[in-house]
N, C-alpha and C. Protein backbone atom coordinates (compact mmCIF):
# COMPACT_ATOMS: atom_id res chain seq x y z
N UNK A 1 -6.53 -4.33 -9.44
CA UNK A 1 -6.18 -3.61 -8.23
C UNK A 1 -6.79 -4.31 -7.01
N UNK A 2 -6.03 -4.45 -6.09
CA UNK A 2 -6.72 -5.08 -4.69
C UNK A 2 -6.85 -3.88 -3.52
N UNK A 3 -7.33 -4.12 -2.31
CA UNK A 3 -8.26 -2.83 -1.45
C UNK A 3 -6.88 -3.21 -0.14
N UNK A 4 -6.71 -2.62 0.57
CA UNK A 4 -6.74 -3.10 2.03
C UNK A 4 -7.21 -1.87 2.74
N UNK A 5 -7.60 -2.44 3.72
CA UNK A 5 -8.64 -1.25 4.53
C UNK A 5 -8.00 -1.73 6.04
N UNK A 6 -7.34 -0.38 6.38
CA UNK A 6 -6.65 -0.36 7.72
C UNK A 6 -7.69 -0.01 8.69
N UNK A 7 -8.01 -1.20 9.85
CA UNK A 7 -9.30 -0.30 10.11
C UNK A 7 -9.19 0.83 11.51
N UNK A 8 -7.92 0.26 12.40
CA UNK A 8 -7.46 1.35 13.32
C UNK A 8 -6.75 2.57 13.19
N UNK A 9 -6.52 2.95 11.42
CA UNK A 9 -6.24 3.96 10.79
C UNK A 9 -7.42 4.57 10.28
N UNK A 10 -8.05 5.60 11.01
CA UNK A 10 -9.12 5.76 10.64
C UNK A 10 -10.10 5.13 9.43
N UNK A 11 -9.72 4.03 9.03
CA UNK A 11 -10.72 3.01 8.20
C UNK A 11 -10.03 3.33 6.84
N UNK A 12 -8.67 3.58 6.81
CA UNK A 12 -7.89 4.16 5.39
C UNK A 12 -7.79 3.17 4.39
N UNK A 13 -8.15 3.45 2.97
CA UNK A 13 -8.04 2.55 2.00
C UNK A 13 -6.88 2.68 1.44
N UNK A 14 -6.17 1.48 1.24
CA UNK A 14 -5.18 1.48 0.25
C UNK A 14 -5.04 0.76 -0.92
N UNK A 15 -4.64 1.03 -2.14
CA UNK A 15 -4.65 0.01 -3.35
C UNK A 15 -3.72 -0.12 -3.97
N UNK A 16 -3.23 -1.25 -4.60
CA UNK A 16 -2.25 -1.92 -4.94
C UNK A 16 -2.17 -3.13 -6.34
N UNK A 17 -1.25 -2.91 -6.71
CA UNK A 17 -1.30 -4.00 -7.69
C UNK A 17 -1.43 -6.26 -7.20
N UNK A 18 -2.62 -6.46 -8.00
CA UNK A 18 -2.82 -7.79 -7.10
C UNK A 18 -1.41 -8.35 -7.01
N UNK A 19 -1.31 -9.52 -5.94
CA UNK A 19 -0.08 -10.23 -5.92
C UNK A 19 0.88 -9.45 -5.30
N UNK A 20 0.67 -8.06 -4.67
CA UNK A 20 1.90 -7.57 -4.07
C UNK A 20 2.10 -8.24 -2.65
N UNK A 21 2.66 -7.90 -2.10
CA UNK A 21 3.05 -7.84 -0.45
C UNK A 21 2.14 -6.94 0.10
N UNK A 22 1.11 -7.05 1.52
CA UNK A 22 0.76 -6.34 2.00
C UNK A 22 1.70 -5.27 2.37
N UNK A 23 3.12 -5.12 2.78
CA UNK A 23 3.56 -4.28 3.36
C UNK A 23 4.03 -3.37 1.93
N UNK A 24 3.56 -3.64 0.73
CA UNK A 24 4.55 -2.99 -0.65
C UNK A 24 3.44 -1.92 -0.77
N UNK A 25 2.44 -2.55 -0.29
CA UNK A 25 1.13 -1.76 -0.77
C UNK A 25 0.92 -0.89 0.42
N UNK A 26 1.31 -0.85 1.75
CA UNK A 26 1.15 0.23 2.36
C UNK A 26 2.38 0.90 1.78
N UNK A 27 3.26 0.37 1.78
CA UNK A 27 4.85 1.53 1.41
C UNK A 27 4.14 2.20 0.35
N UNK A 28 3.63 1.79 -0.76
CA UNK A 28 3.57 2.53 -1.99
C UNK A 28 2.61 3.46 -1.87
N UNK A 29 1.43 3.53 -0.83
CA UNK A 29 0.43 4.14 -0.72
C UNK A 29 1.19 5.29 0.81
N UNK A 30 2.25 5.10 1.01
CA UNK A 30 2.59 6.43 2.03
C UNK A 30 2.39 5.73 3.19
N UNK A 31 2.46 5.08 3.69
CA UNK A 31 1.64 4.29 5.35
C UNK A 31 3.28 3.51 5.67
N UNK A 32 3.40 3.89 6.84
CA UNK A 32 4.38 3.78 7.49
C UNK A 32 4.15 2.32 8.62
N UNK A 33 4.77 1.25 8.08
CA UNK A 33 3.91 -0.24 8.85
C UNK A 33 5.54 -0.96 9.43
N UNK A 34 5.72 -1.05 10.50
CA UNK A 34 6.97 -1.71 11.17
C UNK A 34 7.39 -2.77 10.40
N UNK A 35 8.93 -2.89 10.13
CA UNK A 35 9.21 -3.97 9.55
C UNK A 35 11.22 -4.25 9.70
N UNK A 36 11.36 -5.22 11.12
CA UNK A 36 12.63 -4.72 11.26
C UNK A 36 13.47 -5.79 10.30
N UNK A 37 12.95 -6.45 9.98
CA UNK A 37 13.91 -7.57 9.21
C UNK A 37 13.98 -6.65 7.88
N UNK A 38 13.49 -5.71 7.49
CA UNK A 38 13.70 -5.57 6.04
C UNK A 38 12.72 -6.08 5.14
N UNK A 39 11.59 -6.91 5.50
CA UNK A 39 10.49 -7.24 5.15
C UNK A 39 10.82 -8.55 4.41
N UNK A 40 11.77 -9.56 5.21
CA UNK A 40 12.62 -10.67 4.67
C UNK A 40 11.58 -11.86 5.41
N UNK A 41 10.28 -11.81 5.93
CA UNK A 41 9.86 -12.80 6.63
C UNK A 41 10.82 -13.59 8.17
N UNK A 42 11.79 -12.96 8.76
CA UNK A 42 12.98 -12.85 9.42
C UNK A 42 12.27 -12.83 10.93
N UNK A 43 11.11 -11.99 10.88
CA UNK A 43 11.15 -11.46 12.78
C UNK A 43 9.43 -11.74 12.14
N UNK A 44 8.63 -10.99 13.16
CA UNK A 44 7.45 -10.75 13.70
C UNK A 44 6.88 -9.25 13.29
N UNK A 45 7.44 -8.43 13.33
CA UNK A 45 7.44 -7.11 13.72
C UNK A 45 6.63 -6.33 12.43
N UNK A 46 6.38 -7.37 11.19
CA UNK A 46 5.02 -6.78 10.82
C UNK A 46 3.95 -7.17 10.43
N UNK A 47 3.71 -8.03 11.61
CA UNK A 47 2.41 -8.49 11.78
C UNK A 47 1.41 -7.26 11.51
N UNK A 48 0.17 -8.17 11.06
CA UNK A 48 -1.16 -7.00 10.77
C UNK A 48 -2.35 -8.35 11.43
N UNK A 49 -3.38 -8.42 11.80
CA UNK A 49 -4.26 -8.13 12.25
C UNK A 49 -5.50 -8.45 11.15
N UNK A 50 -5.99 -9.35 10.67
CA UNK A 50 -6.49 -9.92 9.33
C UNK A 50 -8.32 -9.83 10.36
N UNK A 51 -8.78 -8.78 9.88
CA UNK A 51 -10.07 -8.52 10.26
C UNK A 51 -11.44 -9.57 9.23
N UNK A 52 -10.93 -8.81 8.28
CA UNK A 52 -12.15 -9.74 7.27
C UNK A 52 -11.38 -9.38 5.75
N UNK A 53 -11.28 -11.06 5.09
CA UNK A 53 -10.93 -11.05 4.01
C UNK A 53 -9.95 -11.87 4.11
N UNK A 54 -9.70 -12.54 4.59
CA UNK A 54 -8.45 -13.58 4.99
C UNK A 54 -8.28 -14.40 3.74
N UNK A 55 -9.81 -14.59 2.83
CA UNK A 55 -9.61 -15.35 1.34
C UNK A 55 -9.52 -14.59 0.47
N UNK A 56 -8.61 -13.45 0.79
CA UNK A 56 -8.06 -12.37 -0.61
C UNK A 56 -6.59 -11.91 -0.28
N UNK A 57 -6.31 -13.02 0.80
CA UNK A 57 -4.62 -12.81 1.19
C UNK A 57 -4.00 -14.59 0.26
N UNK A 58 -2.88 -14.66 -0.12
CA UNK A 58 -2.45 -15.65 -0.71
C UNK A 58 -2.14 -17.01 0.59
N UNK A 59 -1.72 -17.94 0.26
CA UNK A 59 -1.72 -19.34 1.48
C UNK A 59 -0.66 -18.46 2.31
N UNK A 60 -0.38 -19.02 3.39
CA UNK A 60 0.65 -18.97 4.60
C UNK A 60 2.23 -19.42 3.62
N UNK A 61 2.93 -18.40 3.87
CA UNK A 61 4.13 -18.97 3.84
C UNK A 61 4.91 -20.03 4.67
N UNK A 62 6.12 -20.12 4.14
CA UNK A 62 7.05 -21.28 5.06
C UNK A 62 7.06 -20.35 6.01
N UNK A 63 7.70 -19.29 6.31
CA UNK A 63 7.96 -17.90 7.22
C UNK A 63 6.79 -18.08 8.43
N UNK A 64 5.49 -17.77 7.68
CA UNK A 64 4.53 -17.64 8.40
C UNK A 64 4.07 -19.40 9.25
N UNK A 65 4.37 -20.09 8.48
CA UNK A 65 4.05 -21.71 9.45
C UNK A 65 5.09 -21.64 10.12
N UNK A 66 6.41 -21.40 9.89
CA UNK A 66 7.17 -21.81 10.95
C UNK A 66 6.50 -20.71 12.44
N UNK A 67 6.16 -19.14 11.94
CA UNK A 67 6.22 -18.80 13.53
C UNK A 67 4.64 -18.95 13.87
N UNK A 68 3.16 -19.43 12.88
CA UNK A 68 2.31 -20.46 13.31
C UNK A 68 2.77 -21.18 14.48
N UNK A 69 4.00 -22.26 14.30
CA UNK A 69 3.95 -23.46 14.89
C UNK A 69 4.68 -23.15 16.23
N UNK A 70 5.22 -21.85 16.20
CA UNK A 70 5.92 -21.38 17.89
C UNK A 70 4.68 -20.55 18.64
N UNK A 71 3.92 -20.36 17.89
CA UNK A 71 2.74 -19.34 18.76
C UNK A 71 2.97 -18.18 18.28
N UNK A 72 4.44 -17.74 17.36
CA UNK A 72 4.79 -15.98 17.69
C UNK A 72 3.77 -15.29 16.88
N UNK A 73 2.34 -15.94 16.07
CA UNK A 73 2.04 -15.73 15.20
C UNK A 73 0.30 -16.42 15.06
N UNK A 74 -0.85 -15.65 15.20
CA UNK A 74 -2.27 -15.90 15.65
C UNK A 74 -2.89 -16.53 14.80
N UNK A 75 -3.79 -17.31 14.90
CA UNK A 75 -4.61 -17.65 13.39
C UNK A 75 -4.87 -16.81 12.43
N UNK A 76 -5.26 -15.50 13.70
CA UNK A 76 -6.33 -14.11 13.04
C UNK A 76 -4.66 -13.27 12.37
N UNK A 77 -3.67 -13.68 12.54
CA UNK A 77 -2.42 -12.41 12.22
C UNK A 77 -1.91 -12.95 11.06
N UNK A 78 -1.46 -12.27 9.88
CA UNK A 78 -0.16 -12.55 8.79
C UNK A 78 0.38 -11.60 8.94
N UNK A 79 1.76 -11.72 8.21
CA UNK A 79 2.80 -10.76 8.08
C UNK A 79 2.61 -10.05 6.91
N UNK A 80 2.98 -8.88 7.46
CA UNK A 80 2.45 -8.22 5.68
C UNK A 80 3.15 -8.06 4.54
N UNK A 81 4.51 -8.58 5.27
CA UNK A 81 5.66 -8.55 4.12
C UNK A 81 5.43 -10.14 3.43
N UNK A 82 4.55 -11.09 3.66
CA UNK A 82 4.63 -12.24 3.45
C UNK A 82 3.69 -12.68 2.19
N UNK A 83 2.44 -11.49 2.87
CA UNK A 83 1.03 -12.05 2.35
C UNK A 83 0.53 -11.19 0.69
N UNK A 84 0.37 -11.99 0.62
CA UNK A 84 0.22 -11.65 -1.11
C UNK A 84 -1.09 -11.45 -1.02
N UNK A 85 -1.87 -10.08 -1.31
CA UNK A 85 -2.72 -9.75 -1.03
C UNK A 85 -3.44 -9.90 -2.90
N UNK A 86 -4.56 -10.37 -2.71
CA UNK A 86 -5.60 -11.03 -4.23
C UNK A 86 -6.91 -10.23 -4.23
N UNK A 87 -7.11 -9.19 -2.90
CA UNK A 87 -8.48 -8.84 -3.47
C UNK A 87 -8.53 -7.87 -2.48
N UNK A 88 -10.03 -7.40 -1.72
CA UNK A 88 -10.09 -7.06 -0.49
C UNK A 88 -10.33 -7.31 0.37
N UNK A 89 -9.03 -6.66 1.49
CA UNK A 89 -9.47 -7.31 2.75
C UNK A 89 -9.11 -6.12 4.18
N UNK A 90 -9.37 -6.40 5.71
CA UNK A 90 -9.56 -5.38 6.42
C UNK A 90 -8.33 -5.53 7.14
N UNK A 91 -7.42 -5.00 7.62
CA UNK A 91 -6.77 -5.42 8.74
C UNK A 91 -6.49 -4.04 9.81
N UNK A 92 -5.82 -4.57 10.56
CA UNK A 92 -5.43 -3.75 12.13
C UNK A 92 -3.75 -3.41 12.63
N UNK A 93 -3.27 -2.78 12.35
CA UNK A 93 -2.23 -2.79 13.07
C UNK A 93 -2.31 -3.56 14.92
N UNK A 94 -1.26 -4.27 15.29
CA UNK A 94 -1.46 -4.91 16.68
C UNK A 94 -0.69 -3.54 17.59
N UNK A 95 -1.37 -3.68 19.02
CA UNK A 95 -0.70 -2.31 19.45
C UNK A 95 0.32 -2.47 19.82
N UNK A 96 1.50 -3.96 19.93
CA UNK A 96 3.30 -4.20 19.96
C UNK A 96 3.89 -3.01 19.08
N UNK A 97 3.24 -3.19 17.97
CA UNK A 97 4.10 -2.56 16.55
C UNK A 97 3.27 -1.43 16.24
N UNK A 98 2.82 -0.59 17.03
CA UNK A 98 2.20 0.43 16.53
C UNK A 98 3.16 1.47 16.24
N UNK A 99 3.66 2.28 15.28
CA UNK A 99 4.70 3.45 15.49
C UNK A 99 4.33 4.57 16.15
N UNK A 100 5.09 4.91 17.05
CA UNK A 100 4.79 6.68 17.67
C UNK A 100 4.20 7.42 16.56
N UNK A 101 4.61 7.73 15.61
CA UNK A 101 4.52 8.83 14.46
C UNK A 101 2.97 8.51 14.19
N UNK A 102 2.40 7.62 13.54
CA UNK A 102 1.22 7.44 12.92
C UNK A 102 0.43 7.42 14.01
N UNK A 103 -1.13 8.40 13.20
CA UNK A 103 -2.31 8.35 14.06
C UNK A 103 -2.92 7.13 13.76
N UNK A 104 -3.23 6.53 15.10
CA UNK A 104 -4.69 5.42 15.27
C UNK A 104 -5.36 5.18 15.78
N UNK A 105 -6.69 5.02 15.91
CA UNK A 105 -8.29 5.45 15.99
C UNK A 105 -8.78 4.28 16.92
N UNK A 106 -8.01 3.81 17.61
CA UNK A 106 -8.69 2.67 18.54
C UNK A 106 -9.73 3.05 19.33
């Protein structure tokens, strides 16, 4: 099982089977995380915010170097539909993609 710890969601833990998608593991745990492509690596829109643990997310995808190499995309950010999450780690929703509906603790 791997951790992710949302930390502008009041510090919410979520767990998941290793090797998923960050965004499979909020879906499966109830957490509602923007994702307009369909979670196809396609757009931006669900970026997360890689606080601590960046060596319990899997390498950068092609997805993720290509929008690396335009800027649309931070050292500190992966996509969560991308990142194959291996252990625990902390992240942030960014406030672009925050949803109306969900509470967050900034």
């Amino acid at each position: 099982m791997v951790k992710i710890v949302i930390e502008n969601m009041a510090r919410k833990e979520v767990t998941g089977k290793a090797g998923s998608s960050a965004l499979r593991v909020f879906h499966e745990n109830y957490i509602d995380w923007m994702h307009a492509c369909g979670g196809k690596g396609r757009c931006t829109t669900c970026k997360m915010i890689v606080v601590r643990g960046a060596d319990a997310l899997g390498p950068l995808t092609d997805a993720e170097t290509r929008y690396r190499a335009t800027a649309e995309l931070a050292g500190t950010e992966r996509l969560a539909c991308q990142a194959k999450v291996t252990g625990e780690c902390h992240v942030r929703a960014p406030e672009e993609y925050k949803l109306p509906h969900q509470a967050y603790t900034d």
